[in-house]
PDB file of N, CA and C in Angstrom:
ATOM      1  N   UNK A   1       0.833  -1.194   0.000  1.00  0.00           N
ATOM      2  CA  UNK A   1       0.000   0.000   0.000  1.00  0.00           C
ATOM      3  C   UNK A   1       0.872   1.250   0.000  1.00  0.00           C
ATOM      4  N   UNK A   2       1.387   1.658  -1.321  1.00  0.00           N
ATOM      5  CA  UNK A   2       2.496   2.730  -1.317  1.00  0.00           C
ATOM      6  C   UNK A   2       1.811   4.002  -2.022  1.00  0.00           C
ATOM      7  N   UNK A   3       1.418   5.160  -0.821  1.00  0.00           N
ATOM      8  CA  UNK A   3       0.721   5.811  -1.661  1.00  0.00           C
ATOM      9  C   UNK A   3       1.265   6.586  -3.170  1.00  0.00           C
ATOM     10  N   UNK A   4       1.136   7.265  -3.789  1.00  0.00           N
ATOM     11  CA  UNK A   4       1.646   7.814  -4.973  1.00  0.00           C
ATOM     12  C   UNK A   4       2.224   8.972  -4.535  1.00  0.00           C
ATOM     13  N   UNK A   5       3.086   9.334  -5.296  1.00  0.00           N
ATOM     14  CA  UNK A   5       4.444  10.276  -5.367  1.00  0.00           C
ATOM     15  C   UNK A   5       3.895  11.707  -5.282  1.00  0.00           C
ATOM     16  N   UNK A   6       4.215  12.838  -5.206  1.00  0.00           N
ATOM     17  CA  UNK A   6       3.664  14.158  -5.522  1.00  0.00           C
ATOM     18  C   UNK A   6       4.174  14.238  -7.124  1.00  0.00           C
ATOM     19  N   UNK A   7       4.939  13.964  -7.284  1.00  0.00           N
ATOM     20  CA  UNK A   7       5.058  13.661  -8.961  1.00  0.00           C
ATOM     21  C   UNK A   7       3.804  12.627  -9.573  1.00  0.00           C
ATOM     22  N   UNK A   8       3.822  11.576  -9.269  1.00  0.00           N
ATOM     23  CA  UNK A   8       2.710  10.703  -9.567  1.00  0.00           C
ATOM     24  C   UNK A   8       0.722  11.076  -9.842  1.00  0.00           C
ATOM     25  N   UNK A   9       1.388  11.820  -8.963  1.00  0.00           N
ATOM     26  CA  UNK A   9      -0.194  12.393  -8.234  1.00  0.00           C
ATOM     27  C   UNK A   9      -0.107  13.944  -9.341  1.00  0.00           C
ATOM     28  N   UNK A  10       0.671  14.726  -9.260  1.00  0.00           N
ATOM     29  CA  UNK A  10       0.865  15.591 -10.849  1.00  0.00           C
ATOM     30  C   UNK A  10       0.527  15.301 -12.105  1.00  0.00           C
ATOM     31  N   UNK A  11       1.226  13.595 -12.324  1.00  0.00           N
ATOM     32  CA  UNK A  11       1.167  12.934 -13.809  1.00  0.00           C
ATOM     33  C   UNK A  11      -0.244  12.615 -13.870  1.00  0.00           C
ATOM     34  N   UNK A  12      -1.204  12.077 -12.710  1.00  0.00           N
ATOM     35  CA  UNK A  12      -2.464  11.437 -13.083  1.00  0.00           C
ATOM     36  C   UNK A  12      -3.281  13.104 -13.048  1.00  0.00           C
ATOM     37  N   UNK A  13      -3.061  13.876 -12.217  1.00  0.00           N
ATOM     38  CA  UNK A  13      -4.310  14.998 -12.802  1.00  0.00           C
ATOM     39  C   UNK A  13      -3.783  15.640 -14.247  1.00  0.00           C
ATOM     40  N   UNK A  14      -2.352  15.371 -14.363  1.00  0.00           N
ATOM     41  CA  UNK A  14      -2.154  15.927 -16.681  1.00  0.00           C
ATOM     42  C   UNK A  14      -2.835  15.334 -17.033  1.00  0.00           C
ATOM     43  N   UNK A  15      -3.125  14.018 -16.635  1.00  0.00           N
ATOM     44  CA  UNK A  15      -3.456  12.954 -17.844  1.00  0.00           C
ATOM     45  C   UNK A  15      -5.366  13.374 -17.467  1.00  0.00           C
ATOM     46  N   UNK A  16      -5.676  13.788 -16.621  1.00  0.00           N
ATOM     47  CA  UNK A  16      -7.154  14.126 -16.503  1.00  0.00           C
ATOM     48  C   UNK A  16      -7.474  15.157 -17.433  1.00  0.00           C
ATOM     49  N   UNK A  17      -6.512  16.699 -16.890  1.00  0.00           N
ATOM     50  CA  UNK A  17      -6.758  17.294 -17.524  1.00  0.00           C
ATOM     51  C   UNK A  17      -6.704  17.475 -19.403  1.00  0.00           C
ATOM     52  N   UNK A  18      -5.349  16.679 -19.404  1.00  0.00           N
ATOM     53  CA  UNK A  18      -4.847  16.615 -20.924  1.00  0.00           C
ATOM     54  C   UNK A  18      -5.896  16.027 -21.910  1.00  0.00           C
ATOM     55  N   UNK A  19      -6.583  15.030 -21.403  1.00  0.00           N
ATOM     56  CA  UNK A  19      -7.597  14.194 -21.701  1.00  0.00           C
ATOM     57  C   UNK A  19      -8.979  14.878 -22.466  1.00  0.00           C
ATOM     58  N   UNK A  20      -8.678  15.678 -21.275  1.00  0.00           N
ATOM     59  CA  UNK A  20     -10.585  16.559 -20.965  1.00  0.00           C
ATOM     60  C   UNK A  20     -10.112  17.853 -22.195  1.00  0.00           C
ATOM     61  N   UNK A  21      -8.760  18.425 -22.047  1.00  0.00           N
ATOM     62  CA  UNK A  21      -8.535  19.296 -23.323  1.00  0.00           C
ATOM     63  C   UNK A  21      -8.759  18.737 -24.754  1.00  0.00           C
ATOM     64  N   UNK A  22      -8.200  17.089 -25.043  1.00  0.00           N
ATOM     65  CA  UNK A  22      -8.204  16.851 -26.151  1.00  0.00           C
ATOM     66  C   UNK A  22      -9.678  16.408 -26.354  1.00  0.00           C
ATOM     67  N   UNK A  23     -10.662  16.338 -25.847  1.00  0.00           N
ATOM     68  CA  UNK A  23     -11.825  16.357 -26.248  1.00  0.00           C
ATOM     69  C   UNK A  23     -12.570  17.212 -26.447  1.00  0.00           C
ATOM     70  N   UNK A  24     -12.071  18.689 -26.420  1.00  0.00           N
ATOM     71  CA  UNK A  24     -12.230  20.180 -25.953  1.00  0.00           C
ATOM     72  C   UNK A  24     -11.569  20.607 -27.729  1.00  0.00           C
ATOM     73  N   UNK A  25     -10.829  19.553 -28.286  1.00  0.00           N
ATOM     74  CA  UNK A  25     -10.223  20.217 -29.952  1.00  0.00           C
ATOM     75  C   UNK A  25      -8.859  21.248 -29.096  1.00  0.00           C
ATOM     76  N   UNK A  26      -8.357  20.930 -27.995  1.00  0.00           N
ATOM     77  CA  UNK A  26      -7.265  21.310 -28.281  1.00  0.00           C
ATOM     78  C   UNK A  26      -6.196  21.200 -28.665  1.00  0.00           C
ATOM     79  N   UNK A  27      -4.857  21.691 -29.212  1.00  0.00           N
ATOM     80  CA  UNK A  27      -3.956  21.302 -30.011  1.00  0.00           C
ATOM     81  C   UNK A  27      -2.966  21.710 -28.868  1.00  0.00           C
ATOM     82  N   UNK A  28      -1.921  20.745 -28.827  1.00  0.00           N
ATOM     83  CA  UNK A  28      -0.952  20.947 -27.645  1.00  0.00           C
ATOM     84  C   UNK A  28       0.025  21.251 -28.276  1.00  0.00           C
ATOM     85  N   UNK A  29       0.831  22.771 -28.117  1.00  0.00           N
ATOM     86  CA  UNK A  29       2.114  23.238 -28.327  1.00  0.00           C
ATOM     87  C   UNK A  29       3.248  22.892 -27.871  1.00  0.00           C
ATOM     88  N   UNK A  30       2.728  23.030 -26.308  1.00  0.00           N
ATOM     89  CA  UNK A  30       3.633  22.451 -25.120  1.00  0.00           C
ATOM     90  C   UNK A  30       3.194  21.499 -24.024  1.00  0.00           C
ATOM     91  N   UNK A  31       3.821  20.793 -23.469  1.00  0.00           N
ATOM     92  CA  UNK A  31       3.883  19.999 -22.193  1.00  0.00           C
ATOM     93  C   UNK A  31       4.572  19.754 -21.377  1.00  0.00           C
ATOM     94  N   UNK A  32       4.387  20.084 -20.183  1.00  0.00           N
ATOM     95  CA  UNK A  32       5.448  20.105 -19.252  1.00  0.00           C
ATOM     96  C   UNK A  32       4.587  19.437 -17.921  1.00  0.00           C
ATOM     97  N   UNK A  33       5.807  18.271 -17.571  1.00  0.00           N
ATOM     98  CA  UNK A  33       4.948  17.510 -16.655  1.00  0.00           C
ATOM     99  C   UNK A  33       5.572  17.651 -15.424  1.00  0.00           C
ATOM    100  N   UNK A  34       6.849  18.626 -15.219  1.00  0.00           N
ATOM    101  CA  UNK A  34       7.762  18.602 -14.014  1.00  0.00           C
ATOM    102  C   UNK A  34       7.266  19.179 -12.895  1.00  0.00           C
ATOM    103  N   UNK A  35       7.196  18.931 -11.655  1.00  0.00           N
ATOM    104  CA  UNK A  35       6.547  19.775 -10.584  1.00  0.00           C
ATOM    105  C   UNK A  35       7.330  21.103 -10.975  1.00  0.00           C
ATOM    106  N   UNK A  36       6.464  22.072 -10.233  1.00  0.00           N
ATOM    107  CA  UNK A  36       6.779  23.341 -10.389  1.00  0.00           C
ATOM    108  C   UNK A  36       7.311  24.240 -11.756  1.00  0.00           C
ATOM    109  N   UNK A  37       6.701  23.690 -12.754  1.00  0.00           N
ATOM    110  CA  UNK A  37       7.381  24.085 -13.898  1.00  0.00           C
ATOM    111  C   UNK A  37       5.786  24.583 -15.113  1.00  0.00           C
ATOM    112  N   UNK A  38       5.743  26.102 -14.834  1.00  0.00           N
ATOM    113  CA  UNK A  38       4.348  26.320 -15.265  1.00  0.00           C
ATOM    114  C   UNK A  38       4.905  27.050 -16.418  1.00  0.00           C
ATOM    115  N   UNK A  39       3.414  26.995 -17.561  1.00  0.00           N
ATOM    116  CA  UNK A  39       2.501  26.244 -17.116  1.00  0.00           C
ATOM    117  C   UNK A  39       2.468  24.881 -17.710  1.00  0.00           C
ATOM    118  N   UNK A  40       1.321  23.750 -17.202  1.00  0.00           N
ATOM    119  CA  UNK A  40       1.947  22.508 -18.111  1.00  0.00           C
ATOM    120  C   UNK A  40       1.533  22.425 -18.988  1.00  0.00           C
ATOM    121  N   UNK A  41       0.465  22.875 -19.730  1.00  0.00           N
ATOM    122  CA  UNK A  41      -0.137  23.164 -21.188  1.00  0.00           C
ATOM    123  C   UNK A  41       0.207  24.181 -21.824  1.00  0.00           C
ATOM    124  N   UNK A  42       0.131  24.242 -22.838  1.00  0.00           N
ATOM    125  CA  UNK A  42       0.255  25.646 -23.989  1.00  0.00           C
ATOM    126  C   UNK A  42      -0.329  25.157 -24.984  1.00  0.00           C
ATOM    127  N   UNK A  43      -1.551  25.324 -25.082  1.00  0.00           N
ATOM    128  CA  UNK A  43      -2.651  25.128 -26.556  1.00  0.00           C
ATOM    129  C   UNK A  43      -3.253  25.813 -27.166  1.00  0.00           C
ATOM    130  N   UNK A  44      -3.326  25.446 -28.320  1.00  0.00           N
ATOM    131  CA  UNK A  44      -4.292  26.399 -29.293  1.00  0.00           C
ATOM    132  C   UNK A  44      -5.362  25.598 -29.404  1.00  0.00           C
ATOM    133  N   UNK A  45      -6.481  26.828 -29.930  1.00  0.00           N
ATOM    134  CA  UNK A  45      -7.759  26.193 -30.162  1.00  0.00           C
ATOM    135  C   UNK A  45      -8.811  27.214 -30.734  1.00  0.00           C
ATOM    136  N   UNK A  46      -9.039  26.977 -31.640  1.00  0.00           N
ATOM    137  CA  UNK A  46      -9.561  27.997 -32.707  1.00  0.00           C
ATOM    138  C   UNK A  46      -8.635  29.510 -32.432  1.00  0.00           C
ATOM    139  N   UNK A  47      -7.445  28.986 -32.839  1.00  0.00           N
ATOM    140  CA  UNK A  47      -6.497  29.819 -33.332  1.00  0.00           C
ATOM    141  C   UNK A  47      -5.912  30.516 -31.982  1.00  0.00           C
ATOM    142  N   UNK A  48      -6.958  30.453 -30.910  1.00  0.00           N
ATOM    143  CA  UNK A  48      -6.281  31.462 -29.791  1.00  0.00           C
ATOM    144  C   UNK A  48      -5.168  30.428 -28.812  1.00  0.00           C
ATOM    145  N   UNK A  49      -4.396  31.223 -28.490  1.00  0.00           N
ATOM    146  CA  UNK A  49      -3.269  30.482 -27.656  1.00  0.00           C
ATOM    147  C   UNK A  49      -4.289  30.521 -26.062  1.00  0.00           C
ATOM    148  N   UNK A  50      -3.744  29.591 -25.390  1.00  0.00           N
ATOM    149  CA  UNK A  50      -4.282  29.016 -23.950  1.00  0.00           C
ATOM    150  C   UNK A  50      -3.056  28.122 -23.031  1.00  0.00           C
ATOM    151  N   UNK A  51      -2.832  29.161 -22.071  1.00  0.00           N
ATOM    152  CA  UNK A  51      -1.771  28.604 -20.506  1.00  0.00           C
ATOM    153  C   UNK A  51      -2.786  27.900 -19.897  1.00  0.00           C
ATOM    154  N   UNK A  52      -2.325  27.079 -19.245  1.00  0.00           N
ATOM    155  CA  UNK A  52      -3.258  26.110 -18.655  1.00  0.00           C
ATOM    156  C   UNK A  52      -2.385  25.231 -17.322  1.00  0.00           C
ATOM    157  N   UNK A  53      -2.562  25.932 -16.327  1.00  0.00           N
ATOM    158  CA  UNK A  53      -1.700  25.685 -14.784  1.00  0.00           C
ATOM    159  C   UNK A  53      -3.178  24.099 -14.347  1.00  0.00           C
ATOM    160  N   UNK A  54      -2.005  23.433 -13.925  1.00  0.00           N
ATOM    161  CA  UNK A  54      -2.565  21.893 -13.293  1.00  0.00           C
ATOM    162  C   UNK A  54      -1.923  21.555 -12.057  1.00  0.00           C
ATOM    163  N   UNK A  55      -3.068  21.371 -11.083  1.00  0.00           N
ATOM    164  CA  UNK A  55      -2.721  21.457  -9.729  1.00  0.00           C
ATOM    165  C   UNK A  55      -3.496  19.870  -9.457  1.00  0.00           C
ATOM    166  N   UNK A  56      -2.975  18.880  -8.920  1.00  0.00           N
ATOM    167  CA  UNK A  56      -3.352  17.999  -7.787  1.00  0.00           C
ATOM    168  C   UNK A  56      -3.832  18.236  -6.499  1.00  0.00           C
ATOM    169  N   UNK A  57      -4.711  18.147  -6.152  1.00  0.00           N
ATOM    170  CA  UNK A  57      -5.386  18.869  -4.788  1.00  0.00           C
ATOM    171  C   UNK A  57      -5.782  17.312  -3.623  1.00  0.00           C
ATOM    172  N   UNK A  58      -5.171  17.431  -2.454  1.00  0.00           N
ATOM    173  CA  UNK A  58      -5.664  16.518  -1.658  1.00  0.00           C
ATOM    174  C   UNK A  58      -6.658  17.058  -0.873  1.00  0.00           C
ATOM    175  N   UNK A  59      -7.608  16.130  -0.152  1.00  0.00           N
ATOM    176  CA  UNK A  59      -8.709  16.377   0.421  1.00  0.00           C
ATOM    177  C   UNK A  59      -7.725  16.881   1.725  1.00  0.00           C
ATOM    178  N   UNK A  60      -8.535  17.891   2.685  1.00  0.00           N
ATOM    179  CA  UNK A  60     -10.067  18.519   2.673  1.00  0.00           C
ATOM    180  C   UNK A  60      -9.733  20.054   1.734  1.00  0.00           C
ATOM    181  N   UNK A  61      -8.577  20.196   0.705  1.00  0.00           N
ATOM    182  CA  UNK A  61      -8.711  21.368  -0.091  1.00  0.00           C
ATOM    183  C   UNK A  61      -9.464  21.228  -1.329  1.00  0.00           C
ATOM    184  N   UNK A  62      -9.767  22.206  -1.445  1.00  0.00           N
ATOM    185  CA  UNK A  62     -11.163  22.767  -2.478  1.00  0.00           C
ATOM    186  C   UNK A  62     -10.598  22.658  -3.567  1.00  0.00           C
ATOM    187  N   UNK A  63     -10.629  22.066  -4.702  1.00  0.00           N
ATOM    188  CA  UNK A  63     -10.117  21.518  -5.599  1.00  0.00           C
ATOM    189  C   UNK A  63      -9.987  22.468  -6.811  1.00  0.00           C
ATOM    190  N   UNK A  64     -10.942  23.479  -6.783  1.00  0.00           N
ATOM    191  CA  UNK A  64     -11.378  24.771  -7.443  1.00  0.00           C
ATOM    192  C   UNK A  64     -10.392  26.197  -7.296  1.00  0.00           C
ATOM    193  N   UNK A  65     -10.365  25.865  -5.399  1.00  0.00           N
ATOM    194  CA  UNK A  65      -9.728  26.947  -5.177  1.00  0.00           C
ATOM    195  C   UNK A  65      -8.142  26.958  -5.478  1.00  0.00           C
ATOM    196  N   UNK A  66      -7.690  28.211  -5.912  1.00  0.00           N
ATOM    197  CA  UNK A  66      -6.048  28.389  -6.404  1.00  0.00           C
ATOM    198  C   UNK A  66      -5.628  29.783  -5.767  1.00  0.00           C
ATOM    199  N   UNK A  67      -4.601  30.147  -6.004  1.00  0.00           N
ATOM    200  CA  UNK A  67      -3.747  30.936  -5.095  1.00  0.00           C
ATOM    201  C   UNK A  67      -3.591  32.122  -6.179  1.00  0.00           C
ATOM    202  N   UNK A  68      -4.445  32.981  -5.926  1.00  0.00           N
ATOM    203  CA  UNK A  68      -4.748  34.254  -6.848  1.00  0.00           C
ATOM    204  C   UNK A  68      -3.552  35.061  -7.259  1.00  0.00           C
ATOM    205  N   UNK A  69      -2.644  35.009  -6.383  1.00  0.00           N
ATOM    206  CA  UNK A  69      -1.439  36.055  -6.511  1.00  0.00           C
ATOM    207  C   UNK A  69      -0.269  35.372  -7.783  1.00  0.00           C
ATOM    208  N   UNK A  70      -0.219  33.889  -7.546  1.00  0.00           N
ATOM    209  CA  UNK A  70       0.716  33.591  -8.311  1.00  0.00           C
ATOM    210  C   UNK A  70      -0.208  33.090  -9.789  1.00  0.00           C
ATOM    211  N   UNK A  71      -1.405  33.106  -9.875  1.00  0.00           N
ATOM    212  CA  UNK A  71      -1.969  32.429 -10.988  1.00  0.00           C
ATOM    213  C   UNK A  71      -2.295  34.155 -11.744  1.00  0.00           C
ATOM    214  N   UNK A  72      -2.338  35.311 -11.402  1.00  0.00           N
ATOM    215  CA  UNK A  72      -1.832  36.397 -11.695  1.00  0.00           C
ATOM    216  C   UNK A  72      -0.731  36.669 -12.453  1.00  0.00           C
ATOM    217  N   UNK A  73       0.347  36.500 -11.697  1.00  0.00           N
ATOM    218  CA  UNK A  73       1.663  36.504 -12.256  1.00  0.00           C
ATOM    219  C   UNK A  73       1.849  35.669 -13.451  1.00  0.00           C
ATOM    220  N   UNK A  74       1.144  34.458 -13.706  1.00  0.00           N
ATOM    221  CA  UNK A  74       1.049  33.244 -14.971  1.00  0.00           C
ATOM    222  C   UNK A  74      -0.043  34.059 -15.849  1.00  0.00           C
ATOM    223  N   UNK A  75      -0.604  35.195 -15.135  1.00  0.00           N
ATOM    224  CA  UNK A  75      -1.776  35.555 -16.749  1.00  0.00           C
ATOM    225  C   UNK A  75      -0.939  36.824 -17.333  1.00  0.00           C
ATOM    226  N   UNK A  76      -0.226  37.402 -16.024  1.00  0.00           N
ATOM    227  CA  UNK A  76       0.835  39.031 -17.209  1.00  0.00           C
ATOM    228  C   UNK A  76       1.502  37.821 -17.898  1.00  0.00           C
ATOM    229  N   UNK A  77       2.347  37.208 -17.538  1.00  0.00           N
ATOM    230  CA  UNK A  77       3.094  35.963 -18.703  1.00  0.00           C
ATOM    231  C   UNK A  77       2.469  35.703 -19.848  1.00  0.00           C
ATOM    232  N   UNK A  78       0.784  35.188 -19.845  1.00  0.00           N
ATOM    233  CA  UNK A  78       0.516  34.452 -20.689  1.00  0.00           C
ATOM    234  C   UNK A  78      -0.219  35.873 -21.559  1.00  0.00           C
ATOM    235  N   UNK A  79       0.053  37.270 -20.992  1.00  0.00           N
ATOM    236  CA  UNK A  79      -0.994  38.086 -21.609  1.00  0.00           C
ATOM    237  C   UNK A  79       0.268  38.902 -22.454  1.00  0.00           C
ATOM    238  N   UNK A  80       1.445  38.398 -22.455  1.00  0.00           N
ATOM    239  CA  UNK A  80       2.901  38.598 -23.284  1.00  0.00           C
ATOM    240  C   UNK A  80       2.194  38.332 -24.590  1.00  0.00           C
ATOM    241  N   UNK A  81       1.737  36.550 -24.482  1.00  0.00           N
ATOM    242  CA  UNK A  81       1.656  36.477 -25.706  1.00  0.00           C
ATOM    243  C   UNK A  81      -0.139  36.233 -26.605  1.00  0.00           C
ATOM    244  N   UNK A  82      -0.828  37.103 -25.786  1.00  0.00           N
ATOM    245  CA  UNK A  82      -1.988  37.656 -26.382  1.00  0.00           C
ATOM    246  C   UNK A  82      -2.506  35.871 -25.980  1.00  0.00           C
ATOM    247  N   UNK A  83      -2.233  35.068 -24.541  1.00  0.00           N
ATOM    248  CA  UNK A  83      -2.673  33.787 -24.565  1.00  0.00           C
ATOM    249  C   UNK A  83      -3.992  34.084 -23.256  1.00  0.00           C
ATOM    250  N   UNK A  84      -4.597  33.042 -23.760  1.00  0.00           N
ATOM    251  CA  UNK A  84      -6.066  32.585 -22.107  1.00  0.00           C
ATOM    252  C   UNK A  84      -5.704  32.146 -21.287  1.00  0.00           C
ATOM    253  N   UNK A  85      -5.442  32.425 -19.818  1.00  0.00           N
ATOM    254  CA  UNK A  85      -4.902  31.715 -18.994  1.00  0.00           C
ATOM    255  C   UNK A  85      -6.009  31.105 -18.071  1.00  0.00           C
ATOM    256  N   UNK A  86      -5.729  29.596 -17.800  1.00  0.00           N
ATOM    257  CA  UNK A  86      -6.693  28.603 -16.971  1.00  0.00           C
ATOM    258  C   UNK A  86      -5.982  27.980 -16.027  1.00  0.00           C
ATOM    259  N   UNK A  87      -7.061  27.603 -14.895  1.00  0.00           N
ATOM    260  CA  UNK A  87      -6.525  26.873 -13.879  1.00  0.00           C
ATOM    261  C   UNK A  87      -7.425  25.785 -13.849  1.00  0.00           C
ATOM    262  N   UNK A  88      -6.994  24.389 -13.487  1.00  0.00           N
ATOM    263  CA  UNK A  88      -7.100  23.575 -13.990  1.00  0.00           C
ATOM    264  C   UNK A  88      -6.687  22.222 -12.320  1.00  0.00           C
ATOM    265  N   UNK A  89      -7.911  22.483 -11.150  1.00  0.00           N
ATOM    266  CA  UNK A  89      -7.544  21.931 -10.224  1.00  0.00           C
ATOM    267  C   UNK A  89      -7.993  20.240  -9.919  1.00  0.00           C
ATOM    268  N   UNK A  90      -7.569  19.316 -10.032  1.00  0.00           N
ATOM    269  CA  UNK A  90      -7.600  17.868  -9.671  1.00  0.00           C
ATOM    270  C   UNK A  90      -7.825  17.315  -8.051  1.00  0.00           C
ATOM    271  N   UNK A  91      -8.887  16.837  -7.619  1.00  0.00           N
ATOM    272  CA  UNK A  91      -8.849  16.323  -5.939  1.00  0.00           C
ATOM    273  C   UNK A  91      -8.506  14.955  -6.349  1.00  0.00           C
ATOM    274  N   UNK A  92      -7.532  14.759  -6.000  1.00  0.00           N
ATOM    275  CA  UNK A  92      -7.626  13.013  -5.782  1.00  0.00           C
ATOM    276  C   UNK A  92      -7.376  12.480  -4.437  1.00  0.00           C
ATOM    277  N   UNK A  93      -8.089  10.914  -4.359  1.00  0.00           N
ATOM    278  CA  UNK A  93      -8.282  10.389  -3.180  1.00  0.00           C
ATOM    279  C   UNK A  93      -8.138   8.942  -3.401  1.00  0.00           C
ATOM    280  N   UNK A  94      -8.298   8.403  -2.355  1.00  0.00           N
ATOM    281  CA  UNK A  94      -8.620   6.977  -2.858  1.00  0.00           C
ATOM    282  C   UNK A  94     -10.089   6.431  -3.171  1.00  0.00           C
ATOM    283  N   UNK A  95      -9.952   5.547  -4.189  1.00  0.00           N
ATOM    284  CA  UNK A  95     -11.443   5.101  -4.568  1.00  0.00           C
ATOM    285  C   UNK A  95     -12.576   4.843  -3.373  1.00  0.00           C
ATOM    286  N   UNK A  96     -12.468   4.009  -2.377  1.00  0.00           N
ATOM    287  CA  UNK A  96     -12.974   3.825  -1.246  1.00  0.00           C
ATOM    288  C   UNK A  96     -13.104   5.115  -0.220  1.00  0.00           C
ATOM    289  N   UNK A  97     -12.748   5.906  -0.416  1.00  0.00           N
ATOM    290  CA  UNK A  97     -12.374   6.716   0.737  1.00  0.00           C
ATOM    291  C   UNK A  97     -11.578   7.852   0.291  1.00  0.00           C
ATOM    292  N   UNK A  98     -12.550   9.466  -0.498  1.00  0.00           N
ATOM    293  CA  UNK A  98     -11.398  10.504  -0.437  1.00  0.00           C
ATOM    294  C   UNK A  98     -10.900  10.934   0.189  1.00  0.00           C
ATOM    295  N   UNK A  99     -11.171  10.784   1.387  1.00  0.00           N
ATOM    296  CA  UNK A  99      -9.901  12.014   2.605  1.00  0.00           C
ATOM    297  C   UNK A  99      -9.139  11.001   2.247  1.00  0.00           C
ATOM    298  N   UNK A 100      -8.762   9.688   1.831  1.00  0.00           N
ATOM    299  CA  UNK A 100      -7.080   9.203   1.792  1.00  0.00           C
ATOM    300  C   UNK A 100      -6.678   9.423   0.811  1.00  0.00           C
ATOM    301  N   UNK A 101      -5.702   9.023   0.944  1.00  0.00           N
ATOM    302  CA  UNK A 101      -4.454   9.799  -0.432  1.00  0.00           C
ATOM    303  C   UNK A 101      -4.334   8.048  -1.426  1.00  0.00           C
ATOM    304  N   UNK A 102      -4.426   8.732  -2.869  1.00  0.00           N
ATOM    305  CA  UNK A 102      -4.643   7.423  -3.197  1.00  0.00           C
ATOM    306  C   UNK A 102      -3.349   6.701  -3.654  1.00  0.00           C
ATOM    307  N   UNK A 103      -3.808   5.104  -3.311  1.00  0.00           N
ATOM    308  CA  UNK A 103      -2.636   4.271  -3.541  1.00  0.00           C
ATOM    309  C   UNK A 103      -2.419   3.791  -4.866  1.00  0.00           C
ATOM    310  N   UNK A 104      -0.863   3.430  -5.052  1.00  0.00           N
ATOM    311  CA  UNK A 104      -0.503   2.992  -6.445  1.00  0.00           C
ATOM    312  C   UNK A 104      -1.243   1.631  -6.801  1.00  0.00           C
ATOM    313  N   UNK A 105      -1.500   1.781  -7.698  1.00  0.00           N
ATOM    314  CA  UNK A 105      -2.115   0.371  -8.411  1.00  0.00           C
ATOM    315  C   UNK A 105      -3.262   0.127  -7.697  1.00  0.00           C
ATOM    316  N   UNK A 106      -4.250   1.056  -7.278  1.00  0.00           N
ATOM    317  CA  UNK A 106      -5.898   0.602  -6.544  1.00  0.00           C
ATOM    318  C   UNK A 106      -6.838   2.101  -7.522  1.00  0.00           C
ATOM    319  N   UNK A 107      -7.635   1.731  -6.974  1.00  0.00           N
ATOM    320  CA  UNK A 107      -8.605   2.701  -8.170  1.00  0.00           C
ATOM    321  C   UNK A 107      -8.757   4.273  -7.437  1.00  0.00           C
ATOM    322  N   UNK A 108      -8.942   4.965  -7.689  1.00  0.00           N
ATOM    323  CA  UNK A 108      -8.882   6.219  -7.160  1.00  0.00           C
ATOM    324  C   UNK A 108     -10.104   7.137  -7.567  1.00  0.00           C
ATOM    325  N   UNK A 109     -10.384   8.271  -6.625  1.00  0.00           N
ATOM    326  CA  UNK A 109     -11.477   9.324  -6.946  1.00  0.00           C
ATOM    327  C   UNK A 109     -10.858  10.538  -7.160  1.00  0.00           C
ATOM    328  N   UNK A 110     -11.930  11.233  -7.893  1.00  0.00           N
ATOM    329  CA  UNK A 110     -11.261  12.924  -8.650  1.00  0.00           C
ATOM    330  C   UNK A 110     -12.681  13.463  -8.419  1.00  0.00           C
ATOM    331  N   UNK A 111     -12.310  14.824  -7.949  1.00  0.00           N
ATOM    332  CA  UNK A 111     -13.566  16.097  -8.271  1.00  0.00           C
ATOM    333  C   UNK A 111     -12.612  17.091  -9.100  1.00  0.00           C
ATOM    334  N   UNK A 112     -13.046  17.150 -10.536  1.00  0.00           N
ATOM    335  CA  UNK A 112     -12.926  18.111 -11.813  1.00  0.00           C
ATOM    336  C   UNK A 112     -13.528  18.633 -12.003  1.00  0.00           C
ATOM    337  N   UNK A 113     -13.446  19.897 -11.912  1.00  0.00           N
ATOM    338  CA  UNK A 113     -14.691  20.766 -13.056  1.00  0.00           C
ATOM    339  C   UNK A 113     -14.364  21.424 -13.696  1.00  0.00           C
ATOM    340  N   UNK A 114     -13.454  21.045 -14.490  1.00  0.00           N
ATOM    341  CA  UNK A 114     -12.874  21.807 -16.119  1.00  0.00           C
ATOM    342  C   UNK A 114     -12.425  23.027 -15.403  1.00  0.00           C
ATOM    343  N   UNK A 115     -12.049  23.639 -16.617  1.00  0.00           N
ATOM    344  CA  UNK A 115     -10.996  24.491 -16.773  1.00  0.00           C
ATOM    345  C   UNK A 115     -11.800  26.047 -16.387  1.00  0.00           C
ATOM    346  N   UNK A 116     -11.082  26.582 -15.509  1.00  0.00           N
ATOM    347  CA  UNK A 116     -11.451  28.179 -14.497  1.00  0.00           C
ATOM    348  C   UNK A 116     -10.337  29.091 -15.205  1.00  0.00           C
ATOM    349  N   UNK A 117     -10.990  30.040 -15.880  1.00  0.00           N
ATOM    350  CA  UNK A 117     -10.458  30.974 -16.623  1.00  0.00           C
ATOM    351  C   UNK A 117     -10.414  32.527 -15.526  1.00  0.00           C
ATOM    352  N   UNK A 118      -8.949  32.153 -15.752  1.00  0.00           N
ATOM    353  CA  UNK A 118      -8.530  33.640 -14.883  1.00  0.00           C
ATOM    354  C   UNK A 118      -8.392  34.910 -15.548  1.00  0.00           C
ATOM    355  N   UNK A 119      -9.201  35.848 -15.107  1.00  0.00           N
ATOM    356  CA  UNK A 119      -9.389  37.155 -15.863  1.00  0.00           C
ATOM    357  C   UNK A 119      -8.717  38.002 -15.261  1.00  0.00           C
TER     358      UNK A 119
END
């Protein structure tokens, strides 16, 4: 019962979010899957460019909520290059039970609700 990595737990909310974009018609420029290395998307999609910050959230934090000051600082960046900037928060837990942190190789739970456009 080895729970998953903070890297691990990064890679499975890309692959949520990345997922939920490519069914969205987005086209991926960039990807970046390294902790702390924003943002991890850079897509186009009907021509407009889109930053797209991906956060893993453990229970009891609000999976929605993000840290206004630095997701700021990622929209003057992304407003360099005339891009949409989104936040993009993941809860994961374990399947049985979200307040736990979920384990490698057992099934797991997520609260998503797409992509929060920071204005």
């Amino acid at each position: 019962m080895t729970p998953l990595s903070p890297q691990e737990l990064h890679n499975l909310a890309m692959n949520i979010v990345g997922k939920d974009l490519e069914e969205q018609g987005y086209e991926f420029l960039g990807v970046n899957s390294k902790l702390k290395k924003d943002p991890q998307f850079v897509a186009l999609k009907n021509k407009d460019l889109h930053f797209v910050i991906v956060r893993a959230i453990a229970y009891p934090q609000d999976a929605k909520v993000y840290d206004p000051v630095f997701m700021q600082t990622i929209k003057q960046h992304a407003d360099k290059f005339n891009a949409k900037t989104y936040y993009a928060g993941v809860g994961l837990g374990h399947g049985s039970d979200y307040a736990k942190p979920p384990i490698k190789d057992e099934s797991y739970t997520m609260v998503y609700h797409g992509l929060q456009e920071i204005i």
